[in-house]
Protein backbone atom coordinates (compact mmCIF):
# COMPACT_ATOMS: atom_id res chain seq x y z
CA UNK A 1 160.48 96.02 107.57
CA UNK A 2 164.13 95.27 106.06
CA UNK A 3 162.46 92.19 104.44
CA UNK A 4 159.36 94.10 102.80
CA UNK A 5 162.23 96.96 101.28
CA UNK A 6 163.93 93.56 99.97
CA UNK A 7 160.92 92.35 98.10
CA UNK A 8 160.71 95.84 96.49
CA UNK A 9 164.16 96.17 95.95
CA UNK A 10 164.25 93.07 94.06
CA UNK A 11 160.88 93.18 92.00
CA UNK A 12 162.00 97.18 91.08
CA UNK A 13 165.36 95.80 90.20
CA UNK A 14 164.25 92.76 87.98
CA UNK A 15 161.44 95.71 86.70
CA UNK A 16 164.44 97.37 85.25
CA UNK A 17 166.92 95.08 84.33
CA UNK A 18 164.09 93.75 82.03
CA UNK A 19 163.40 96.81 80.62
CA UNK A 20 167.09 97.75 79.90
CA UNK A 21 167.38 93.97 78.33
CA UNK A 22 164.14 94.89 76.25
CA UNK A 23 165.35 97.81 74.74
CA UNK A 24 167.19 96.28 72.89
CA UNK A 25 164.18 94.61 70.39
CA UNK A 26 162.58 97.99 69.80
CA UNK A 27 162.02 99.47 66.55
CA UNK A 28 164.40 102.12 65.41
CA UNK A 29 162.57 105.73 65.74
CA UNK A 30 163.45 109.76 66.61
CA UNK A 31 163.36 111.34 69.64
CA UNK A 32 161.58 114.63 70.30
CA UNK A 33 164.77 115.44 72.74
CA UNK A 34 164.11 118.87 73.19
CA UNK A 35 161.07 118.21 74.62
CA UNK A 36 162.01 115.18 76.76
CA UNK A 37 165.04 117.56 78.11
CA UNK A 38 162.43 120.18 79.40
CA UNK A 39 160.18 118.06 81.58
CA UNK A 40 163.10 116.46 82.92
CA UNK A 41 164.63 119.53 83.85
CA UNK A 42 162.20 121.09 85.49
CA UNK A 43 161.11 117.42 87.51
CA UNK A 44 165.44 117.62 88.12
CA UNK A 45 164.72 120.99 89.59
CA UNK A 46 161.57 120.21 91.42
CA UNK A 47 163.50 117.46 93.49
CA UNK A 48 166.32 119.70 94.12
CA UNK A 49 164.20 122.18 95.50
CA UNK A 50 162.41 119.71 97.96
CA UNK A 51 165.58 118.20 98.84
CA UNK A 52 166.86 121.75 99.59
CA UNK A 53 163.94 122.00 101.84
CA UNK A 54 164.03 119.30 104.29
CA UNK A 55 161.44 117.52 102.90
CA UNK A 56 163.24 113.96 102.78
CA UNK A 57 164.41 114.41 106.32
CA UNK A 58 162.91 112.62 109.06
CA UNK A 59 160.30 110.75 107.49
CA UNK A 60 158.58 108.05 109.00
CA UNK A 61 158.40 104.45 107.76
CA UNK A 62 155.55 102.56 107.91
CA UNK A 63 155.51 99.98 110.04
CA UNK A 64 152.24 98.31 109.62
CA UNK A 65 152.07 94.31 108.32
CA UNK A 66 148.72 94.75 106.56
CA UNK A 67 149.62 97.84 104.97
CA UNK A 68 152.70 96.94 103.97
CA UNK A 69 151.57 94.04 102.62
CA UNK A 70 148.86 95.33 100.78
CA UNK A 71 151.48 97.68 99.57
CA UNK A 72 153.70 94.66 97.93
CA UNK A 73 151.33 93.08 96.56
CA UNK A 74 150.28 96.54 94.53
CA UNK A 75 153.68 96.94 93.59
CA UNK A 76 154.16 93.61 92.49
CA UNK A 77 151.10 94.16 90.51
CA UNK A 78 151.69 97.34 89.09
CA UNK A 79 155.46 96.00 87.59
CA UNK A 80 153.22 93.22 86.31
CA UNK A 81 150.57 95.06 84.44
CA UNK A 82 153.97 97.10 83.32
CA UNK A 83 155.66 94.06 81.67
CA UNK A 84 152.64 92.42 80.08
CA UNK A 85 152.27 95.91 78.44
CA UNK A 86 155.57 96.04 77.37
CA UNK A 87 155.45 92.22 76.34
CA UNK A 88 151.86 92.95 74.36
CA UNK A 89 153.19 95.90 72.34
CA UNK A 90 156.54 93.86 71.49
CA UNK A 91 158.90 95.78 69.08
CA UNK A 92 156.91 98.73 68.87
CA UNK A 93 157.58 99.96 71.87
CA UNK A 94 159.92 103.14 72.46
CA UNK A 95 160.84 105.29 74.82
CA UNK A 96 158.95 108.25 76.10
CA UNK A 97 157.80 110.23 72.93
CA UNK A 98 159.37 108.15 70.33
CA UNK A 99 158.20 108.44 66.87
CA UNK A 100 158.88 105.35 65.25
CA UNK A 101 159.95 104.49 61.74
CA UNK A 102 157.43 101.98 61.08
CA UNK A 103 154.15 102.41 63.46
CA UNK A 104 152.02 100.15 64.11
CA UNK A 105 148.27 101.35 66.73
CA UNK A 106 148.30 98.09 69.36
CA UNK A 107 144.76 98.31 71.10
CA UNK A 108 144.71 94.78 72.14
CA UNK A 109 145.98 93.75 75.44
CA UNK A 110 146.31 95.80 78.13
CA UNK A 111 146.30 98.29 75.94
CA UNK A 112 142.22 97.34 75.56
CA UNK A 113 142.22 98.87 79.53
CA UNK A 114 143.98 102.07 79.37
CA UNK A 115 145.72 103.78 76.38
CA UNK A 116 148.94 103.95 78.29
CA UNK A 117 149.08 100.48 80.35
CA UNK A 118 153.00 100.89 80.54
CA UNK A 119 152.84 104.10 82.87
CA UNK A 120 149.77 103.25 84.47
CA UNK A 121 151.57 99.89 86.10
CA UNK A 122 154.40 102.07 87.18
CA UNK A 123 152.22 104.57 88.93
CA UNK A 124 150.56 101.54 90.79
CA UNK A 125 153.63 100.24 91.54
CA UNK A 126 154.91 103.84 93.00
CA UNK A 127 151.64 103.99 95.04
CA UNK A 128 152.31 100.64 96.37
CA UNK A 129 156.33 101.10 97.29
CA UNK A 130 154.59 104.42 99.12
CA UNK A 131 151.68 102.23 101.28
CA UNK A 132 154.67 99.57 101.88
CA UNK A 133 157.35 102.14 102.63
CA UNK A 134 156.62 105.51 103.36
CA UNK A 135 153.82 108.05 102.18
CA UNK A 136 157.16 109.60 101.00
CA UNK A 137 157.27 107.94 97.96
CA UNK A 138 154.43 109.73 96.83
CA UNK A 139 156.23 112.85 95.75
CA UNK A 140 158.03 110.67 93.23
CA UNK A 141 154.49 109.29 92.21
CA UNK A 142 153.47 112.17 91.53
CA UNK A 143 156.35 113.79 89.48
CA UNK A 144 156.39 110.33 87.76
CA UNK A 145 152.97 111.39 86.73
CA UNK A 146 153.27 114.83 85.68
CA UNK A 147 155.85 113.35 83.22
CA UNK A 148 153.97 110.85 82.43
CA UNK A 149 150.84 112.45 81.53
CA UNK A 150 152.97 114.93 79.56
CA UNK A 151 154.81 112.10 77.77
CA UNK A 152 151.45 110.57 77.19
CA UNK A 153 149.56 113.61 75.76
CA UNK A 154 152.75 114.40 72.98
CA UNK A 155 152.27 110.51 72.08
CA UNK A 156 148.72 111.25 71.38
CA UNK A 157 149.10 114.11 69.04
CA UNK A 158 151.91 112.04 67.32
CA UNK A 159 149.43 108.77 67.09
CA UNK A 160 146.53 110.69 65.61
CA UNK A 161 148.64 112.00 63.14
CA UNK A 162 149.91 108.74 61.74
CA UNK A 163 146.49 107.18 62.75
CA UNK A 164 143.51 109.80 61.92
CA UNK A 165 141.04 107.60 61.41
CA UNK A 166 141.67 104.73 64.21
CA UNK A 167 143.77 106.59 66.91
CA UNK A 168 140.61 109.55 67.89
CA UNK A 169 138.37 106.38 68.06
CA UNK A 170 140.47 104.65 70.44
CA UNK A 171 141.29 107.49 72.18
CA UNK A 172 137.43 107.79 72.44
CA UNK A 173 137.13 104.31 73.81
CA UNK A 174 139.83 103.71 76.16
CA UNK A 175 140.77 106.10 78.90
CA UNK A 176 144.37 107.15 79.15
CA UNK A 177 145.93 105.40 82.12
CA UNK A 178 142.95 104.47 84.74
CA UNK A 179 140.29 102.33 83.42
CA UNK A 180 136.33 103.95 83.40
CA UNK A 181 138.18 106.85 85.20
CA UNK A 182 140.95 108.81 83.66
C-alpha cells in the first residue's frame, strides 16, 4: 500500500499547492470571521474529543487492490472536478463565506452540475482517500461536510441577496453539491 498513500499524497499535495498559488488571483472581498471561527471551533473540538477517545488508534488499512484502486481513481477525480471548478469561476472565487467586492453569479461549468462543485470534488476526493486508505478517513469526510454545507448555506443567503432575481432560480435548478440528489 506505501505506493497507493504516495499517489494520494502527491495528488492532495499538488491539490493544495494549487490552491494556495490560486489565491492569489481572487477578487478582494470581507470575511464573515466570526462565523467562520465558530464552525471551526467546534469541528477543532469535535476532533479533539475523538482523538481523546481512542478513536484513531488501531485502525485498519485497507489492503485490497481493487478497492484501493477504485479509491484513487475517485480521489483523483474528485481533486479534478475541484480544480476545473476553481479554474471555471476564475477570480471570483473566495474563500469559505467571502462576500466579494464585485460579484459576479457563475452557473456555467461545473457549476451547471451542482451549486457548490468546489466542495463537492473535495468530498469525493475524501470518500476516495477513505476506500483507498482506511474507512477512517471518513470522520474527516464528514466534518469536512458539516462545514461545508454550513459554509455553503451562508453563501446562499449572501448570493440571493446580491442576486434576487437569478440566484433563487438557480438555486431552484441546480442541486447544492450532488447532482439530481442533494
Amino acid at each position: 500500500m506505501p505506493a497507493v498513500e504516495l499517489i494520494l499524497a502527491i495528488a492532495w499535495g499538488a491539490f493544495w499547492l494549487y490552491w494556495l498559488v490560486a489565491a492569489f488571483s481572487m477578487k478582494h472581498g470581507r470575511v464573515t470571521w466570526s462565523r467562520k471561527l465558530r464552525i471551526r471551533a467546534l469541528i477543532v473540538l469535535l476532533v479533539v474529543v475523538l482523538v481523546r477517545l481512542g478513536v484513531f488508534r488501531h485502525h485498519s488499512q485497507n489492503t485490497d487492490p481493487w478497492l484501493a484502486g477504485l479509491g484513487v481513481a475517485l480521489a483523483v477525480l474528485g481533486l479534478g472536478f475541484a480544480v476545473w471548478a476553481r479554474v471555471h469561476i476564475g477570480r471570483n472565487w473566495g474563500t469559505p463565506m467571502t462576500q466579494k467586492d464585485e460579484p459576479e453569479l457563475v452557473t456555467s461549468g461545473p457549476y451547471r452540475l451542482v451549486r457548490h462543485p468546489i466542495y463537492s470534488g473535495i468530498l469525493v476526493a475524501g470518500v476516495g482517500t477513505a476506500v483507498a486508505l482506511s474507512w477512517l478517513w471518513l470522520i474527516a469526510v464528514v466534518l469536512a461536510g458539516v462545514y461545508f454545507v454550513y459554509s455553503a448555506t451562508v453563501e446562499e443567503r449572501y448570493l440571493t441577496g446580491q442576486f434576487p432575481d437569478a440566484y433563487p432560480e438557480y438555486k431552484r435548478s441546480t442541486k447544492m453539491l450532488l447532482p439530481f440528489i442533494f
